[in-house]
Protein backbone atom coordinates (compact mmCIF):
# COMPACT_ATOMS: atom_id res chain seq x y z
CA UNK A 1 11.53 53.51 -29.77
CA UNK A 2 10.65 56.71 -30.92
CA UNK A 3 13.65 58.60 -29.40
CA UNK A 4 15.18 55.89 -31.84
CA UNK A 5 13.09 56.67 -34.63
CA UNK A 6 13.91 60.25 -34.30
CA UNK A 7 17.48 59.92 -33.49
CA UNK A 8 18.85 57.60 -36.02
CA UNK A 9 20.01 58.55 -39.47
CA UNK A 10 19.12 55.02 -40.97
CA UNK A 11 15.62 55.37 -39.49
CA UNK A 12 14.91 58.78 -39.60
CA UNK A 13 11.57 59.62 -41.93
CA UNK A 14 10.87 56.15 -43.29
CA UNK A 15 8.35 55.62 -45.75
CA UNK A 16 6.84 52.24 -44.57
CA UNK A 17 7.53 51.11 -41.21
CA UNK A 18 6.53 47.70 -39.87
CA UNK A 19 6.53 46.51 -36.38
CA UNK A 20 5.41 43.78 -34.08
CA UNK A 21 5.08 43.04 -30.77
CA UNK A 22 2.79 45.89 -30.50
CA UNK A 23 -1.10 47.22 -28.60
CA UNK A 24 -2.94 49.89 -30.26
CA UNK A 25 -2.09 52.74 -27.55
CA UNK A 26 1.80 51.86 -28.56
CA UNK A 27 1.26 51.82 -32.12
CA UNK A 28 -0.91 55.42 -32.37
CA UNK A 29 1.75 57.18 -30.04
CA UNK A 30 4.38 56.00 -32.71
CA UNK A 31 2.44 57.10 -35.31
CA UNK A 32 1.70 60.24 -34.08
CA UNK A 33 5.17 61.40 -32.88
CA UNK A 34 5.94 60.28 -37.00
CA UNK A 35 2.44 62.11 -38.13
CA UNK A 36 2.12 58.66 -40.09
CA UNK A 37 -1.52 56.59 -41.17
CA UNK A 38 -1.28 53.77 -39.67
CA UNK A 39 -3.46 50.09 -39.65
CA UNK A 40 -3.29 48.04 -36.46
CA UNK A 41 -4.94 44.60 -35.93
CA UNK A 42 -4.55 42.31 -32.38
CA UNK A 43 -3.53 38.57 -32.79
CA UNK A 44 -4.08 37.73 -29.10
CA UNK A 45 -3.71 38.86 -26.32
CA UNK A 46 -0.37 38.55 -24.61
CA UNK A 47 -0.43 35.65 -21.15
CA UNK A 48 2.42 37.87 -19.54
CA UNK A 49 0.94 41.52 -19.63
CA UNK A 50 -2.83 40.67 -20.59
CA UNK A 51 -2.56 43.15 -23.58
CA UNK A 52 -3.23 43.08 -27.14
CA UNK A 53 -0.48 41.61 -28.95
CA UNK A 54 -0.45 42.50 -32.48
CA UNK A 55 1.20 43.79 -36.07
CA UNK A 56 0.81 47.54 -37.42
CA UNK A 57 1.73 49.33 -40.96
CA UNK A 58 3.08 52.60 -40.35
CA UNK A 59 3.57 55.32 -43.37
CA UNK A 60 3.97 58.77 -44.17
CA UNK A 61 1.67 58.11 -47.74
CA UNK A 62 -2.04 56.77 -47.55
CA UNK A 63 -3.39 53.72 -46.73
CA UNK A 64 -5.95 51.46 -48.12
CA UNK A 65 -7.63 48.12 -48.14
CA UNK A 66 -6.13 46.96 -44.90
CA UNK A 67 -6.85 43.05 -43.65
CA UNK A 68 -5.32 40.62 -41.24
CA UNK A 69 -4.01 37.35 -42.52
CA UNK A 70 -4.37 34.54 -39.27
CA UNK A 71 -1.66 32.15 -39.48
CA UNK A 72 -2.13 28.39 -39.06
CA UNK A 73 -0.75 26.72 -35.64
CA UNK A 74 -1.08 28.17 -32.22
CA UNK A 75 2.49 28.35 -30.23
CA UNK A 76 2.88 25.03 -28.23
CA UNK A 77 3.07 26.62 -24.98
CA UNK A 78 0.42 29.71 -24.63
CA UNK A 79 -1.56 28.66 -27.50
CA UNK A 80 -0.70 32.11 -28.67
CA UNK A 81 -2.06 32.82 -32.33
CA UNK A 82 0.13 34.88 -34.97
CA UNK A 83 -1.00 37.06 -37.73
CA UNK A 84 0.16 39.34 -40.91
CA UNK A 85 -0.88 42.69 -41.36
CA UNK A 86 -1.55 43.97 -44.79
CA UNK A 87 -2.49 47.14 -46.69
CA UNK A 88 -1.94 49.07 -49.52
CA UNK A 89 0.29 52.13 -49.45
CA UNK A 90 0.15 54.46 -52.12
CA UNK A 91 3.78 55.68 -52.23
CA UNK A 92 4.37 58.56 -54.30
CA UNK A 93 1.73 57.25 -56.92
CA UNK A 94 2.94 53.98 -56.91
CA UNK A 95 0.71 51.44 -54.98
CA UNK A 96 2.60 48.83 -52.37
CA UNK A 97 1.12 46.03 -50.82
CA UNK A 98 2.91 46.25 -47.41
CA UNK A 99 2.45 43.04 -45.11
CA UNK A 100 3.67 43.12 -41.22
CA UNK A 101 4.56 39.87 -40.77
CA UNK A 102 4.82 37.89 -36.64
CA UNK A 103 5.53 33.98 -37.50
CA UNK A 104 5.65 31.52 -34.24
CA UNK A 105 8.40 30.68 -33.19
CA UNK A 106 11.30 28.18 -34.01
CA UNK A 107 9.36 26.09 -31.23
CA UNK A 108 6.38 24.75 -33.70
CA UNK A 109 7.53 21.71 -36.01
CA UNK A 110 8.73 22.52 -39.65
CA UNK A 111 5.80 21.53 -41.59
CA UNK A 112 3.97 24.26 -39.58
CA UNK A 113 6.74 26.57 -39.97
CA UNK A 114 5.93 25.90 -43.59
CA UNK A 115 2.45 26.01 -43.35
CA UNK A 116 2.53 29.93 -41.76
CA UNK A 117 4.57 31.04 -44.36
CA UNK A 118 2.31 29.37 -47.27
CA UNK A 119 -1.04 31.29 -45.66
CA UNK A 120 1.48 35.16 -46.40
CA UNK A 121 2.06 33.33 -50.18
CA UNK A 122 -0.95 32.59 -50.81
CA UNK A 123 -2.74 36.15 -49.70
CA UNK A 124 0.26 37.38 -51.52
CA UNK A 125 -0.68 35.82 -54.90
CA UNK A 126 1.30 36.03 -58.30
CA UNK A 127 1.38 38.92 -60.20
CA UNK A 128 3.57 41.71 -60.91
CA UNK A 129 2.76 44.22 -58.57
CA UNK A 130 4.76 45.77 -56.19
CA UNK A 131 5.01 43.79 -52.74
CA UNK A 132 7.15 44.79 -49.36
CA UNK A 133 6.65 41.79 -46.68
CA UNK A 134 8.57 41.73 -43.67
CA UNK A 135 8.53 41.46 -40.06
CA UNK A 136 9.79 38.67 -37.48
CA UNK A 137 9.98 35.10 -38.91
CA UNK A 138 11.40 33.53 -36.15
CA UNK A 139 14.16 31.68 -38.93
CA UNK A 140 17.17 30.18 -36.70
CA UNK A 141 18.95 28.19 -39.13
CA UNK A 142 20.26 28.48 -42.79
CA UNK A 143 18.57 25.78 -43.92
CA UNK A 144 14.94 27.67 -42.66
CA UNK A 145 16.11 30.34 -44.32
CA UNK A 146 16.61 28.88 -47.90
CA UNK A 147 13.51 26.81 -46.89
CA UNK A 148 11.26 30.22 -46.29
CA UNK A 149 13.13 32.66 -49.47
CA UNK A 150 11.71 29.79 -51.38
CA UNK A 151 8.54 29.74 -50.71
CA UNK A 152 8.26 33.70 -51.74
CA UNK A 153 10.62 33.30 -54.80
CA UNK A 154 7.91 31.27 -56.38
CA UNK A 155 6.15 34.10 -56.40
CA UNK A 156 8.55 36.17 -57.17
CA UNK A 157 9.43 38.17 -53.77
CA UNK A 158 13.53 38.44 -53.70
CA UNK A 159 15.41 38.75 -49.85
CA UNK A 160 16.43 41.87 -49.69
CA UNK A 161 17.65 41.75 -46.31
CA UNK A 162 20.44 38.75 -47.41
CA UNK A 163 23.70 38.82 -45.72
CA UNK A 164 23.02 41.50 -42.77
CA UNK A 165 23.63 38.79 -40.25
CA UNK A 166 21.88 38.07 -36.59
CA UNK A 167 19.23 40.67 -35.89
CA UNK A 168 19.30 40.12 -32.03
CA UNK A 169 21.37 38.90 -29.27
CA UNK A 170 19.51 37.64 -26.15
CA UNK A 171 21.63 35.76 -23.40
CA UNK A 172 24.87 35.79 -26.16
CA UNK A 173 22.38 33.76 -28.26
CA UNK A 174 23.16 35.09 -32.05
CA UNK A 175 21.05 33.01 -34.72
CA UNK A 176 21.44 33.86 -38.04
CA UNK A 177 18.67 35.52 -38.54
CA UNK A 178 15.34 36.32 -37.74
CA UNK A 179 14.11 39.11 -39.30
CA UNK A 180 13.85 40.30 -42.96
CA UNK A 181 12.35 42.24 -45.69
CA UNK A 182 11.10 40.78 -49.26
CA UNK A 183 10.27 42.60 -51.89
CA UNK A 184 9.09 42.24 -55.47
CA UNK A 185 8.42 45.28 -58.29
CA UNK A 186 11.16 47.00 -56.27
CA UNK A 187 15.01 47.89 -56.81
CA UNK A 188 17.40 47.26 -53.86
CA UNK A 189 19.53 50.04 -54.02
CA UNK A 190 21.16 49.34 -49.83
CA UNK A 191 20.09 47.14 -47.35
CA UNK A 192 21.49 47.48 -42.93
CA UNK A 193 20.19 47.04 -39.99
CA UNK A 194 20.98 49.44 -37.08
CA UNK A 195 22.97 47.52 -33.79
CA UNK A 196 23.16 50.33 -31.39
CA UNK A 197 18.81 50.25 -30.65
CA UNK A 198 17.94 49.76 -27.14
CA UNK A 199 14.62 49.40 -27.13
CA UNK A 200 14.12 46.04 -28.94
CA UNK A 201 16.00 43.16 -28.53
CA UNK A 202 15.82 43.10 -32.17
CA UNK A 203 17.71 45.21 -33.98
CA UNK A 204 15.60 47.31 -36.61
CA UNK A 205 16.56 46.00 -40.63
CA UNK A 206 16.03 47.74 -43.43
């Protein structure tokens, strides 16, 4: 990942970086090779590997005020829990609330689906300020899509990440997409995500 980081035009010297999947030791060997601040928090710890399994905030600018948002609903089968990360990132004088976001997967019913994404909303809040939230939302479908861009439009948070198309492929499985980026207080000025990654089996979005 951080050959990647290094490597890649697209990916090269980003201001805010958010990742999942992730242990401390990972996430302060990223952020080192980057010389980024970064804020780390656990959601469980992983039933495969018997590590922490968490969300960090990675960024050149400092960071501030940084909290951990537990979701609702444990995964059916390891009872795993899922989290946000937040924190404030003062880029270039302007102040960002940045949220890492890990939602359970398309496993759990709807409603709870729902439910995970209400509990980022409501920490979230109205307002005008300026907001970046994304991550891995597990989203299979259109119709969760539409369902989840929703539920942040009422508060004003736009997909920015619209129209890049499936973020993964696992076993030729290609859903429409998983991962994204809202924003609000911000301009889209160009959106991708980078195919060629090896060392996710997500492809990085931006």
């Amino acid at each position: 990942a951080i050959e990647e980081l290094h490597a890649c035009e697209a990916l090269r010297d980003p201001d805010i970086l958010l990742l999942q999947e992730m242990d401390e030791d990972g996430t302060q060997r990223v952020a080192r090779a980057l010389r980024h601040n970064y804020v780390y928090y656990p959601a469980s710890v992983f039933h495969w590997t018997k590590r922490d399994f968490g969300n960090a905030i990675l960024t050149k600018w400092s960071l501030s005020d940084p909290g951990k948002v537990i979701l609702p609903h444990r995964g059916l089968a390891n009872k795993q829990l899922r989290i946000a990360v937040r924190a404030t990132v003062a880029l270039d004088g302007v102040e960002v609330s940045a949220y890492s976001v890990h939602t359970e997967t398309y496993t759990i019913p709807s409603p709870q689906r729902k439910a995970q994404i209400s509990a980022i909303v409501n920490d979230i809040g109205n307002g005008t300020g300026h907001v970046l939230a994304g991550g891995d939302f597990h989203t299979v479908s259109n119709r969760s899509i539409k369902r989840m861009a929703g539920q942040f439009s009422e508060i004003g948070l736009v997909r920015t990440t619209a129209g890049l198309g499936p973020p993964i492929n696992i076993l030729g499985l290609r859903p429409v997409a998983l991962d994204h980026i809202f924003a609000r207080g911000l301009t889209v000025l160009a959106a991708g995500k980078v195919d060629t990654t090896e060392a996710s089996d997500h492809f990085p979005v931006w």
